[in-house]
PDB file of N, CA and C in Angstrom:
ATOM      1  N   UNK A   1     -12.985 -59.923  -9.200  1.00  0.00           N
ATOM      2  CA  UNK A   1     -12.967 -59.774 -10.637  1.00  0.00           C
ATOM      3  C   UNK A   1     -13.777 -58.542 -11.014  1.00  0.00           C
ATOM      4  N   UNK A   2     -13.282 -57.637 -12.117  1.00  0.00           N
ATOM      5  CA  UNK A   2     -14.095 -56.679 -12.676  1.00  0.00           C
ATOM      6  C   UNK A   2     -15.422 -56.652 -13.538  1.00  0.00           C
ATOM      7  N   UNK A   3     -16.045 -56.116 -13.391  1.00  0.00           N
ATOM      8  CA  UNK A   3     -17.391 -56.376 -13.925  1.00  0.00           C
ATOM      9  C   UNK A   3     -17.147 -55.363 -15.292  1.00  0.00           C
ATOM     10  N   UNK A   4     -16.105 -55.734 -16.095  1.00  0.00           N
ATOM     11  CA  UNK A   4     -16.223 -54.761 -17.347  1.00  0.00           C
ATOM     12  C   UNK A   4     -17.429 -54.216 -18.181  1.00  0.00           C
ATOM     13  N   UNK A   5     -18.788 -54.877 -17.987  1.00  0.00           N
ATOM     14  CA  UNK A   5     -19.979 -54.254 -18.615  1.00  0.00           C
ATOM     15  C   UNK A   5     -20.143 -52.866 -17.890  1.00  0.00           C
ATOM     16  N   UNK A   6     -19.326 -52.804 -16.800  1.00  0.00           N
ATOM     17  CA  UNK A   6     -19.561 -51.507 -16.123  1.00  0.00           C
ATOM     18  C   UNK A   6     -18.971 -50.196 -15.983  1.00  0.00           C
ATOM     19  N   UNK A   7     -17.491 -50.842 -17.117  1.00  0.00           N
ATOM     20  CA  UNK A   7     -16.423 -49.867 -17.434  1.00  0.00           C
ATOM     21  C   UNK A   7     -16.791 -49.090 -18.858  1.00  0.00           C
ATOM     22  N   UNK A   8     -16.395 -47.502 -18.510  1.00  0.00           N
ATOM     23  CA  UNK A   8     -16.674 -46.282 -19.969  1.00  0.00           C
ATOM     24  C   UNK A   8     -15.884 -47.428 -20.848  1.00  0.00           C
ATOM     25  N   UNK A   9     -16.171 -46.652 -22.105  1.00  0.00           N
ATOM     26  CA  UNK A   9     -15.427 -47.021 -23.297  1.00  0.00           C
ATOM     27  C   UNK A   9     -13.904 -46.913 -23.137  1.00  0.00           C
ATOM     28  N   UNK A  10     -13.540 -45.752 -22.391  1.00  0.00           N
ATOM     29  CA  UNK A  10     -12.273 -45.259 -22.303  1.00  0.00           C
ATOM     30  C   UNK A  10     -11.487 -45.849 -20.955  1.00  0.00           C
ATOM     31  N   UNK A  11     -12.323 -46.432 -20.050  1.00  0.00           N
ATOM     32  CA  UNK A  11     -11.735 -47.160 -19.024  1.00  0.00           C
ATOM     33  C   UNK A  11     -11.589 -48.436 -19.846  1.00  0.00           C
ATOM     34  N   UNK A  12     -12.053 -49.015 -20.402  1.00  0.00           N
ATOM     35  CA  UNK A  12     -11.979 -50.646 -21.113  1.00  0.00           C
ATOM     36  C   UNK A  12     -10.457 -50.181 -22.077  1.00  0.00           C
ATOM     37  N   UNK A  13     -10.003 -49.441 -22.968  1.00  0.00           N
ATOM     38  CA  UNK A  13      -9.483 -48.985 -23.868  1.00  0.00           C
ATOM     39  C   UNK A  13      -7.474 -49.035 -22.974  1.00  0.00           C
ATOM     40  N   UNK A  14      -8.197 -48.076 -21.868  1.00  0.00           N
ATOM     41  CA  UNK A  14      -6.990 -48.076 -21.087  1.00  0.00           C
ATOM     42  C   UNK A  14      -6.626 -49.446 -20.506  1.00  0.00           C
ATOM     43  N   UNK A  15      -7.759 -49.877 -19.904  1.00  0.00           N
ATOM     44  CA  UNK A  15      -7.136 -51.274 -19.120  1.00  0.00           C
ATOM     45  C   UNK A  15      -6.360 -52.444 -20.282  1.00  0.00           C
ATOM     46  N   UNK A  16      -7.368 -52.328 -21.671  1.00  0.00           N
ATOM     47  CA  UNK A  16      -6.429 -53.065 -22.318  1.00  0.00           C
ATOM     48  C   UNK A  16      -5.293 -52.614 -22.726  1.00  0.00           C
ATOM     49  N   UNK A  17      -4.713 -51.741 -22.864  1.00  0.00           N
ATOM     50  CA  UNK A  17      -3.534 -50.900 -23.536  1.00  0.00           C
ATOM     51  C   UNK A  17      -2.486 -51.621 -22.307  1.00  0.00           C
ATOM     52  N   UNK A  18      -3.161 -51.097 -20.879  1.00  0.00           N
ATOM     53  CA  UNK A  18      -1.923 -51.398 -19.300  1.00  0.00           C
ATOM     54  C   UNK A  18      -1.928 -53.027 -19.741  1.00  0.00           C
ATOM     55  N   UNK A  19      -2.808 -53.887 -19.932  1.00  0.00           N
ATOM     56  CA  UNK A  19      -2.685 -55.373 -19.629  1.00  0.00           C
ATOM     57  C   UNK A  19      -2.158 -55.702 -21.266  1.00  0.00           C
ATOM     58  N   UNK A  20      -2.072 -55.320 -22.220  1.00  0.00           N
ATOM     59  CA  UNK A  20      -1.241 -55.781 -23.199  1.00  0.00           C
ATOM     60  C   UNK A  20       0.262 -55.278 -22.810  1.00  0.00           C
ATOM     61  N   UNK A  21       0.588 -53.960 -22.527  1.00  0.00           N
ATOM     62  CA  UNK A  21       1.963 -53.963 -21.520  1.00  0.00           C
ATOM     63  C   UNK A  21       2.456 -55.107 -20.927  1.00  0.00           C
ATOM     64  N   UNK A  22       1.514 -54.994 -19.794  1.00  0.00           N
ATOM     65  CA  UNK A  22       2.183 -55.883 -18.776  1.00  0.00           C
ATOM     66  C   UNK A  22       2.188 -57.337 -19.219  1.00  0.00           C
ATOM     67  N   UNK A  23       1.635 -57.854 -20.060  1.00  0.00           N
ATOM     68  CA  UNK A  23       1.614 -59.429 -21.187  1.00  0.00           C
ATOM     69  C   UNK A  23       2.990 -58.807 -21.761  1.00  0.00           C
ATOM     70  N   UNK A  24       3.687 -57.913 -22.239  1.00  0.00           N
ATOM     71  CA  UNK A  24       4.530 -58.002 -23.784  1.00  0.00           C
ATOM     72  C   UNK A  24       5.935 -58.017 -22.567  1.00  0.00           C
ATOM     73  N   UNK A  25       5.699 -57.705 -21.302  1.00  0.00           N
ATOM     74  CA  UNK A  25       6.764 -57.032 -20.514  1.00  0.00           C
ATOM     75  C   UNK A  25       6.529 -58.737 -19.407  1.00  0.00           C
ATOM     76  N   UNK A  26       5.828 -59.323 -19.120  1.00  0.00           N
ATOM     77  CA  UNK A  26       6.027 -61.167 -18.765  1.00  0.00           C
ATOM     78  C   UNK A  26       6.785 -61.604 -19.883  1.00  0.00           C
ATOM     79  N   UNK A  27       6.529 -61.458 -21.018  1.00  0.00           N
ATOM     80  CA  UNK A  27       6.973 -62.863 -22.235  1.00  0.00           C
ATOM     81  C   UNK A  27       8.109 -62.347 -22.258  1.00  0.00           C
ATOM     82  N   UNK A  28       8.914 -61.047 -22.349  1.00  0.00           N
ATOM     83  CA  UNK A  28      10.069 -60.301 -22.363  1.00  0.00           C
ATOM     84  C   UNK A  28      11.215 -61.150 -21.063  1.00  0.00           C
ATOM     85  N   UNK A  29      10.796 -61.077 -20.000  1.00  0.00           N
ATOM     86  CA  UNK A  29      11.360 -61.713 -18.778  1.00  0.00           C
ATOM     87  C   UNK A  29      11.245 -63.217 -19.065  1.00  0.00           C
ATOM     88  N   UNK A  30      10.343 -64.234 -19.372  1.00  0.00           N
ATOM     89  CA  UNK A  30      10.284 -65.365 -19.417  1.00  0.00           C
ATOM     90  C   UNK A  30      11.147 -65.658 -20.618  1.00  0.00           C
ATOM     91  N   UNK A  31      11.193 -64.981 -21.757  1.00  0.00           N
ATOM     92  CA  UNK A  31      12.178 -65.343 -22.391  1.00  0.00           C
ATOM     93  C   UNK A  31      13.846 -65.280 -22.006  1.00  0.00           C
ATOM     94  N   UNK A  32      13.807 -63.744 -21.591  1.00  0.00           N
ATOM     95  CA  UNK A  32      15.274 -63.391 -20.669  1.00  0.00           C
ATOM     96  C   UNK A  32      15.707 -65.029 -20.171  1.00  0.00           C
ATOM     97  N   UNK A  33      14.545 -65.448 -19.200  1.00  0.00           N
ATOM     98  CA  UNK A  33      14.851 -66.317 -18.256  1.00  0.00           C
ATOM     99  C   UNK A  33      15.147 -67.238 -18.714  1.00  0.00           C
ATOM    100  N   UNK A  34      14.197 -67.926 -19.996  1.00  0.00           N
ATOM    101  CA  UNK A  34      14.696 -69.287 -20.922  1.00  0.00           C
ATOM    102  C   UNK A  34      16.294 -69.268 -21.225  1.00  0.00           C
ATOM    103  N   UNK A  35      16.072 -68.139 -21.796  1.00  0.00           N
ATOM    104  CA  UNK A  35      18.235 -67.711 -22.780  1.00  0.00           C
ATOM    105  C   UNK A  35      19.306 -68.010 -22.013  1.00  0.00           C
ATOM    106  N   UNK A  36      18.736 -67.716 -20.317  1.00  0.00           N
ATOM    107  CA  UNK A  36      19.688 -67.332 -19.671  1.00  0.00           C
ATOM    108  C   UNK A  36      19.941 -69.325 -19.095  1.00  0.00           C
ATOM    109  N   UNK A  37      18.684 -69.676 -19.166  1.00  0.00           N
ATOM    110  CA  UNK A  37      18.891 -71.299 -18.632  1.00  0.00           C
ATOM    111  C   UNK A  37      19.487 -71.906 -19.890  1.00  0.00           C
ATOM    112  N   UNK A  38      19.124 -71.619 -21.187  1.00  0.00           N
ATOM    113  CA  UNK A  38      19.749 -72.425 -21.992  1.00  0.00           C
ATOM    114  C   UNK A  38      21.374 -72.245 -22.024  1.00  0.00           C
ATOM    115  N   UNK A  39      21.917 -70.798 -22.120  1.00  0.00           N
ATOM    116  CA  UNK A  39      22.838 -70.941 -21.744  1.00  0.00           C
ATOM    117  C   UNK A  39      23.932 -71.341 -20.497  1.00  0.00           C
ATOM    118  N   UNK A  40      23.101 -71.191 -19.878  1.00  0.00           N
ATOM    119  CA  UNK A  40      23.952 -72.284 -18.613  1.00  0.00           C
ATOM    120  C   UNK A  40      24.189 -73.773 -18.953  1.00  0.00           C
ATOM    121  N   UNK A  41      23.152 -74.310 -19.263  1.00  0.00           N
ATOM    122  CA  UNK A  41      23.187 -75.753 -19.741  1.00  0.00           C
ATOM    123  C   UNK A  41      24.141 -76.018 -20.582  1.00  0.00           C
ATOM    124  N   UNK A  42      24.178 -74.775 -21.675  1.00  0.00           N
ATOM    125  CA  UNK A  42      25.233 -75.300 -22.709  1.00  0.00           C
ATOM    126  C   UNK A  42      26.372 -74.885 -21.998  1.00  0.00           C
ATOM    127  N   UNK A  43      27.087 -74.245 -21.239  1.00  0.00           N
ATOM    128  CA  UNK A  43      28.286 -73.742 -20.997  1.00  0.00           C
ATOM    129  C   UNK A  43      28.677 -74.690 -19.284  1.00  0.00           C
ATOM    130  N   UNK A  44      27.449 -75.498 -19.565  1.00  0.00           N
ATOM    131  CA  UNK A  44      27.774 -76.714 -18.318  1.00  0.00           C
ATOM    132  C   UNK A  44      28.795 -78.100 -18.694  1.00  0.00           C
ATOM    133  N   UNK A  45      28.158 -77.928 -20.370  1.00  0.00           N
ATOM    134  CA  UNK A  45      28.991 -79.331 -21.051  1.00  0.00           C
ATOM    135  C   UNK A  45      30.006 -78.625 -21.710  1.00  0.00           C
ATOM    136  N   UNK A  46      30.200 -77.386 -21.791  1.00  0.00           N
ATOM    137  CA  UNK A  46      31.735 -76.978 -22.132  1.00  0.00           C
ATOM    138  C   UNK A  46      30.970 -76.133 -24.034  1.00  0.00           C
ATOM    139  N   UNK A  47      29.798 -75.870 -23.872  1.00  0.00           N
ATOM    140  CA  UNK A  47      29.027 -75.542 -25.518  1.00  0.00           C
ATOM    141  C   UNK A  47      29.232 -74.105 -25.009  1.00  0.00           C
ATOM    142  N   UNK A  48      29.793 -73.602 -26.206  1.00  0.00           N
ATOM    143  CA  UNK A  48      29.104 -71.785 -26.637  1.00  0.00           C
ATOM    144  C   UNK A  48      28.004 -71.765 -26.960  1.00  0.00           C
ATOM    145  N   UNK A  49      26.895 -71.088 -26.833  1.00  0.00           N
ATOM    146  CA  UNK A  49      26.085 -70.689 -27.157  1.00  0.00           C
ATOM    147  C   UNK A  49      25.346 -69.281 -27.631  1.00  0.00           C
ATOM    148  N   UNK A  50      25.382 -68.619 -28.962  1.00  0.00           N
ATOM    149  CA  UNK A  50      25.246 -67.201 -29.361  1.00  0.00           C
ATOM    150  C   UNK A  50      23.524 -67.732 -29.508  1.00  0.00           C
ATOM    151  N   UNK A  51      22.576 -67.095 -28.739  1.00  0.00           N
ATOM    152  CA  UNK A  51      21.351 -66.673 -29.575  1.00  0.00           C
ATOM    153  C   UNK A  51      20.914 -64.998 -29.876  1.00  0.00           C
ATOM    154  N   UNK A  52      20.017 -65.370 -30.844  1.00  0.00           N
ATOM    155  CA  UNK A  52      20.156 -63.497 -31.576  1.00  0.00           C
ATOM    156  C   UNK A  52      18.673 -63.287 -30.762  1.00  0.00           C
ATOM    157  N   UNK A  53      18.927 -62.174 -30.228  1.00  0.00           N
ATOM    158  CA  UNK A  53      17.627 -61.354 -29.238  1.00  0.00           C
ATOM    159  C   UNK A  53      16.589 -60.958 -30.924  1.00  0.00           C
ATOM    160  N   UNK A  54      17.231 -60.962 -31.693  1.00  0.00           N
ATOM    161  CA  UNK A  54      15.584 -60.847 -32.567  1.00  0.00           C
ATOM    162  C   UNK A  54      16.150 -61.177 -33.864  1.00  0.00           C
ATOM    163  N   UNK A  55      15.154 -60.990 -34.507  1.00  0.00           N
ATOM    164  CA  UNK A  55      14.975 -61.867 -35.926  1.00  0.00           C
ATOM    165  C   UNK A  55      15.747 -60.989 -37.008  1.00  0.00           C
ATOM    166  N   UNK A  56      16.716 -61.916 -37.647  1.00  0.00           N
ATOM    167  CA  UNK A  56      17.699 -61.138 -38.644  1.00  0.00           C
ATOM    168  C   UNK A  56      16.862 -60.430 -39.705  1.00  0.00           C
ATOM    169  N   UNK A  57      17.096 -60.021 -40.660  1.00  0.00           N
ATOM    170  CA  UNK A  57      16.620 -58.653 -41.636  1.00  0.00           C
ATOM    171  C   UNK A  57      16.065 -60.207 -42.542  1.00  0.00           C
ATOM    172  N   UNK A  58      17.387 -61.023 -43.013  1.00  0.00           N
ATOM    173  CA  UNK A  58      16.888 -61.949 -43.806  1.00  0.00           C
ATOM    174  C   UNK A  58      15.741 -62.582 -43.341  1.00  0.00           C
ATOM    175  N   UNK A  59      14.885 -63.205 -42.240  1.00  0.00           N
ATOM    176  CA  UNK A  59      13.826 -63.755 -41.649  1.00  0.00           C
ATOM    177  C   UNK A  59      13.055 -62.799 -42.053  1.00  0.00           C
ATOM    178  N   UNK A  60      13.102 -61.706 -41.636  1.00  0.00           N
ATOM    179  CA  UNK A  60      11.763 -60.873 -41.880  1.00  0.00           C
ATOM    180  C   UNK A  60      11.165 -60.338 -43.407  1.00  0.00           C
ATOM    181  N   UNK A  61      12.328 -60.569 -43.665  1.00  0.00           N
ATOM    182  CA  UNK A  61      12.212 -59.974 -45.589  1.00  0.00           C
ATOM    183  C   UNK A  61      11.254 -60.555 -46.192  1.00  0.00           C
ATOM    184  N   UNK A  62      10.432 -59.893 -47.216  1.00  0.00           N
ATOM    185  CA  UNK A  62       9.339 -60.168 -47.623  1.00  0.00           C
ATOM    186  C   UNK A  62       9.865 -60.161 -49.466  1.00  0.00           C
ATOM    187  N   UNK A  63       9.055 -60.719 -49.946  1.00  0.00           N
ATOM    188  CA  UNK A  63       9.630 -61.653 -51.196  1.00  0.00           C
ATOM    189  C   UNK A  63       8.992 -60.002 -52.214  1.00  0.00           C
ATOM    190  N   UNK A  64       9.396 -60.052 -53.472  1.00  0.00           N
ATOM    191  CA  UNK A  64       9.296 -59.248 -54.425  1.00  0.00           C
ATOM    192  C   UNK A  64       7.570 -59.237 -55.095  1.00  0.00           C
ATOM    193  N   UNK A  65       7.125 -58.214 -55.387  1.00  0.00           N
ATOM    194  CA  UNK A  65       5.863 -58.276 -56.575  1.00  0.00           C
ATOM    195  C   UNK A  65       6.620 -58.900 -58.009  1.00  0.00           C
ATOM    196  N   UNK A  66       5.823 -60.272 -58.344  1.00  0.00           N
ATOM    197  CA  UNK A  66       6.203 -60.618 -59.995  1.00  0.00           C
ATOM    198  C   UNK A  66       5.129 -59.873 -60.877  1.00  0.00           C
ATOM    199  N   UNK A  67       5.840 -59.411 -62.024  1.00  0.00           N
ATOM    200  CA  UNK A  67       5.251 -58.683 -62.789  1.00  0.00           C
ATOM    201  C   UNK A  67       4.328 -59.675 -63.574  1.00  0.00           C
ATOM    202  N   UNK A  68       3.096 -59.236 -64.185  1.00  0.00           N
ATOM    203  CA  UNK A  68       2.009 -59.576 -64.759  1.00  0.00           C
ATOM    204  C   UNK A  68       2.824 -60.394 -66.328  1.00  0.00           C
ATOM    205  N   UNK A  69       2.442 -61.785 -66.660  1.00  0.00           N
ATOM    206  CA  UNK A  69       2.863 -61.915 -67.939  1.00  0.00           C
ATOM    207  C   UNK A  69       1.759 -62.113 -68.585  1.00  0.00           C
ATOM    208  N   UNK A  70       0.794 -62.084 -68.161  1.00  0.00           N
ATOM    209  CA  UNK A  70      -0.876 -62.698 -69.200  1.00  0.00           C
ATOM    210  C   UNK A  70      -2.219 -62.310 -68.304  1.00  0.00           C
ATOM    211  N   UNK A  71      -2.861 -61.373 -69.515  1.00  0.00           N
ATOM    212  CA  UNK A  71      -4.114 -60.789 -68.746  1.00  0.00           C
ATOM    213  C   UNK A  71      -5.017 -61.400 -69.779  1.00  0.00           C
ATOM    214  N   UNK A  72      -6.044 -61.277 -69.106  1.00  0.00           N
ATOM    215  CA  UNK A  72      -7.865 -61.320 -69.699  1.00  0.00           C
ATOM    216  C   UNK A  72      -8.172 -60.540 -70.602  1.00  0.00           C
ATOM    217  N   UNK A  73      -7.955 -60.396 -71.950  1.00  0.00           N
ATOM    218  CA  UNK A  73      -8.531 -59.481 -72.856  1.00  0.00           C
ATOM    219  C   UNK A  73      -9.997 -58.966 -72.469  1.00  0.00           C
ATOM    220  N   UNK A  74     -10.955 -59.366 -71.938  1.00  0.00           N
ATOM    221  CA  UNK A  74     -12.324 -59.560 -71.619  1.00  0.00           C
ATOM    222  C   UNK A  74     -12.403 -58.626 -70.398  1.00  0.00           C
ATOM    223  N   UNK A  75     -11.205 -58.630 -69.685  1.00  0.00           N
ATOM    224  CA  UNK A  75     -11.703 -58.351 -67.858  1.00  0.00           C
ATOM    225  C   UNK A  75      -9.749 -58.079 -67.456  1.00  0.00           C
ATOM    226  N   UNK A  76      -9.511 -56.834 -67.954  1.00  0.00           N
ATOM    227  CA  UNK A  76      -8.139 -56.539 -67.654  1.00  0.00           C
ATOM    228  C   UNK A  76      -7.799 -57.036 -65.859  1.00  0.00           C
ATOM    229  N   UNK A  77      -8.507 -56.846 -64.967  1.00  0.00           N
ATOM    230  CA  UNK A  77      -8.608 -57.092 -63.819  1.00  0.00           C
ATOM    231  C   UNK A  77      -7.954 -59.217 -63.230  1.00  0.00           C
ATOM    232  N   UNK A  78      -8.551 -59.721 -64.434  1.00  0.00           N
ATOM    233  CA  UNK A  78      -7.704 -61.286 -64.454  1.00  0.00           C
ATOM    234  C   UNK A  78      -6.248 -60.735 -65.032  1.00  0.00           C
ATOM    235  N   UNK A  79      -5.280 -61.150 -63.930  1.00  0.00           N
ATOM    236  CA  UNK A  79      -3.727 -61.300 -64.415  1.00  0.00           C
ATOM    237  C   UNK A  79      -3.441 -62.814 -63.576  1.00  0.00           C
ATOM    238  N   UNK A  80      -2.585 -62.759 -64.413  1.00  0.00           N
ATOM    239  CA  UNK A  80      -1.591 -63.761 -63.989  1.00  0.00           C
ATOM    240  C   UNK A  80       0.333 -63.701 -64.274  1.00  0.00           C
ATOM    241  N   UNK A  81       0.757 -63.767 -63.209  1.00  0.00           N
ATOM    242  CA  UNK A  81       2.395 -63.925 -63.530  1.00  0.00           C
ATOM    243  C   UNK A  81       3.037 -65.215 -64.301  1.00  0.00           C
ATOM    244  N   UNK A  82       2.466 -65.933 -64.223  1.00  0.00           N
ATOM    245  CA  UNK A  82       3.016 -67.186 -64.612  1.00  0.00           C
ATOM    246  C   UNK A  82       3.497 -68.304 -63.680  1.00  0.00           C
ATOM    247  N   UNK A  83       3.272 -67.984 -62.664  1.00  0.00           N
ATOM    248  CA  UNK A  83       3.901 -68.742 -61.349  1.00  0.00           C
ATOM    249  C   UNK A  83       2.747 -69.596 -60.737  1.00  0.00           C
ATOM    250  N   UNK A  84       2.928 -70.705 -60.706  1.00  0.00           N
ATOM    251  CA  UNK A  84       1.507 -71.316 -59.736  1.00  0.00           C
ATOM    252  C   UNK A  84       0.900 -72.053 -60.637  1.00  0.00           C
ATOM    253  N   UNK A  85      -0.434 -72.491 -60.027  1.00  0.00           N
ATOM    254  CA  UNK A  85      -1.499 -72.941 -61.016  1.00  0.00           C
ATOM    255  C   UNK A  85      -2.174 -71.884 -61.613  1.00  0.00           C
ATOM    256  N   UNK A  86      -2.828 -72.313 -63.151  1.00  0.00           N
ATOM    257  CA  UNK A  86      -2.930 -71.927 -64.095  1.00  0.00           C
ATOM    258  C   UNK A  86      -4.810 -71.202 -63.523  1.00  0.00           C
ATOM    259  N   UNK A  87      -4.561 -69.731 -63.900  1.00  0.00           N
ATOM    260  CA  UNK A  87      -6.299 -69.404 -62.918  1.00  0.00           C
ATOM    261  C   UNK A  87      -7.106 -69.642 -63.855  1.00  0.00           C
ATOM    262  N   UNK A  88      -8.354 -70.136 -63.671  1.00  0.00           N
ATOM    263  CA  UNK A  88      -9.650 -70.554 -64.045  1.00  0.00           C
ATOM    264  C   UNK A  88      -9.727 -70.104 -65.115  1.00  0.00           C
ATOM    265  N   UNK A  89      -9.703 -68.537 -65.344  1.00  0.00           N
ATOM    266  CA  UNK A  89     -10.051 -67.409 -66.447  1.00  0.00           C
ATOM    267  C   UNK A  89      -8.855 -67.790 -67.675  1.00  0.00           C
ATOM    268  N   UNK A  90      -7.981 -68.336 -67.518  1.00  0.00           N
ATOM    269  CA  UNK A  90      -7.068 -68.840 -68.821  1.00  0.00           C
ATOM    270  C   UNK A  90      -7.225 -70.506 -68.774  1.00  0.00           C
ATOM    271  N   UNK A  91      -7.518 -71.099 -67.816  1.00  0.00           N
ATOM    272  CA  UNK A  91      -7.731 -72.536 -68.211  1.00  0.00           C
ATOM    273  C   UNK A  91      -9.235 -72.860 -69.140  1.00  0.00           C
ATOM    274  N   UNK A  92      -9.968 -71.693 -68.586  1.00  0.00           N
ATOM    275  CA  UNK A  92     -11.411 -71.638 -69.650  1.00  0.00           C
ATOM    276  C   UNK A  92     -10.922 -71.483 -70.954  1.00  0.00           C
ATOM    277  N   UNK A  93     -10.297 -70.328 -71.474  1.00  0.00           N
ATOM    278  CA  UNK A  93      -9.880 -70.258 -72.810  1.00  0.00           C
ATOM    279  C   UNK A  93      -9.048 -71.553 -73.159  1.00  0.00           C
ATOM    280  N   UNK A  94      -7.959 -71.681 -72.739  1.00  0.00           N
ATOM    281  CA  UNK A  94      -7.442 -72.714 -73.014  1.00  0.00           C
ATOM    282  C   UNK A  94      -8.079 -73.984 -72.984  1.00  0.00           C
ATOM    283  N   UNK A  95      -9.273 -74.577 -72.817  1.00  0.00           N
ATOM    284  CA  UNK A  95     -10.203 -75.466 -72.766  1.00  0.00           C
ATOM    285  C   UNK A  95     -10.818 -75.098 -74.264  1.00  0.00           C
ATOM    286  N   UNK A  96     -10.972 -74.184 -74.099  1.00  0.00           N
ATOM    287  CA  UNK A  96     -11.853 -73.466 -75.585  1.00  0.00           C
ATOM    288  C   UNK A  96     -11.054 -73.341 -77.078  1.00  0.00           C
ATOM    289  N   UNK A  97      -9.596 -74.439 -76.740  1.00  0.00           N
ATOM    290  CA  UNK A  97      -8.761 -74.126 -78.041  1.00  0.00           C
ATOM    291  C   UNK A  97      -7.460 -73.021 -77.849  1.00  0.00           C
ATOM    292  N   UNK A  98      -7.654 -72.006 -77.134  1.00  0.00           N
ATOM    293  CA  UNK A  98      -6.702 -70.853 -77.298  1.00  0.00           C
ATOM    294  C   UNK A  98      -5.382 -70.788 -76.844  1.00  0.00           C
ATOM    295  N   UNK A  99      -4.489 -70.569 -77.185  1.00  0.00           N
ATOM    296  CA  UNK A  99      -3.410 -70.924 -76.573  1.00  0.00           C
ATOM    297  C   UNK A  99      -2.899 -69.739 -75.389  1.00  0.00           C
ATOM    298  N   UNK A 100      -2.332 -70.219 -74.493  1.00  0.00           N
ATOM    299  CA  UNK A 100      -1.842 -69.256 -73.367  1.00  0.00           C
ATOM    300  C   UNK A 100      -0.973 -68.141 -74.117  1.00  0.00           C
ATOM    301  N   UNK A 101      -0.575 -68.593 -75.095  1.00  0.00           N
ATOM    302  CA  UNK A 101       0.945 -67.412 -75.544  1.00  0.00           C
ATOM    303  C   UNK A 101      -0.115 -66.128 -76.154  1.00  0.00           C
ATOM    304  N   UNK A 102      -1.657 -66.509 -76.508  1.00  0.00           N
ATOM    305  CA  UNK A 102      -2.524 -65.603 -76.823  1.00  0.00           C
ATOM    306  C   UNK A 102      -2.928 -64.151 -75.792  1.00  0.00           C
ATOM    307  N   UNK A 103      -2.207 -64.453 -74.605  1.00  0.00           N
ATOM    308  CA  UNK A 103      -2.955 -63.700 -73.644  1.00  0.00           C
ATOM    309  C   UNK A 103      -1.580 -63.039 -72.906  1.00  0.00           C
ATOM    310  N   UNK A 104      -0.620 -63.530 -73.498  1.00  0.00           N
ATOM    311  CA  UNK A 104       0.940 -62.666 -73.067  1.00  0.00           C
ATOM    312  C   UNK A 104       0.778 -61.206 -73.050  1.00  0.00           C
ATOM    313  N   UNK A 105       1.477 -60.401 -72.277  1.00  0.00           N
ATOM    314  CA  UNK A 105       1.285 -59.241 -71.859  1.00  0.00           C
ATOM    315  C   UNK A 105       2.636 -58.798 -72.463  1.00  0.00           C
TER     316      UNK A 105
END
């Protein structure tokens, strides 16, 4: 085993760079290897089997910014969209009498 307290900055830097490789380039093959057993299995009982080597556009898609409908007269920095629970900084006013439609943007 390596005694890494004894490796430069730049030997530690490299070895992790080669051993995150060689980790991303195992899980690469072990998966190969899973796909390739699942599909045998299924094409043993007479099953097609399509799996997608990576994640469709729709999976990865990331949801929209909602625009601001009600700020903090006091502290422009409190917004809120309207979505969710109601934040502290308008449930205070609104405790205090004021109505939410007061703070519409």
């Amino acid at each position: 085993m390596t005694d890494f307290s004894k490796l430069s900055e730049q030997e530690l830097t490299t070895l992790i760079a080669d051993a995150s490789k060689a980790l991303e380039q195992k899980r690469q093959l072990a998966r190969r290897d899973v796909l390739a057993q699942i599909k045998s299995l299924a094409g043993s009982i007479g099953v097609d089997v399509q799996i997608m080597e990576q994640p469709s556009e729709a999976n990865t898609r990331k949801g929209s910014k909602v625009a601001v409908k009600f700020r903090d007269p006091s502290n422009p920095n409190n917004a809120w969209s309207g979505r969710g629970v109601k934040p502290r900084w308008l449930q205070e006013y609104v405790d205090q009498g004021r109505s939410v439609d007061d703070f519409r943007v």
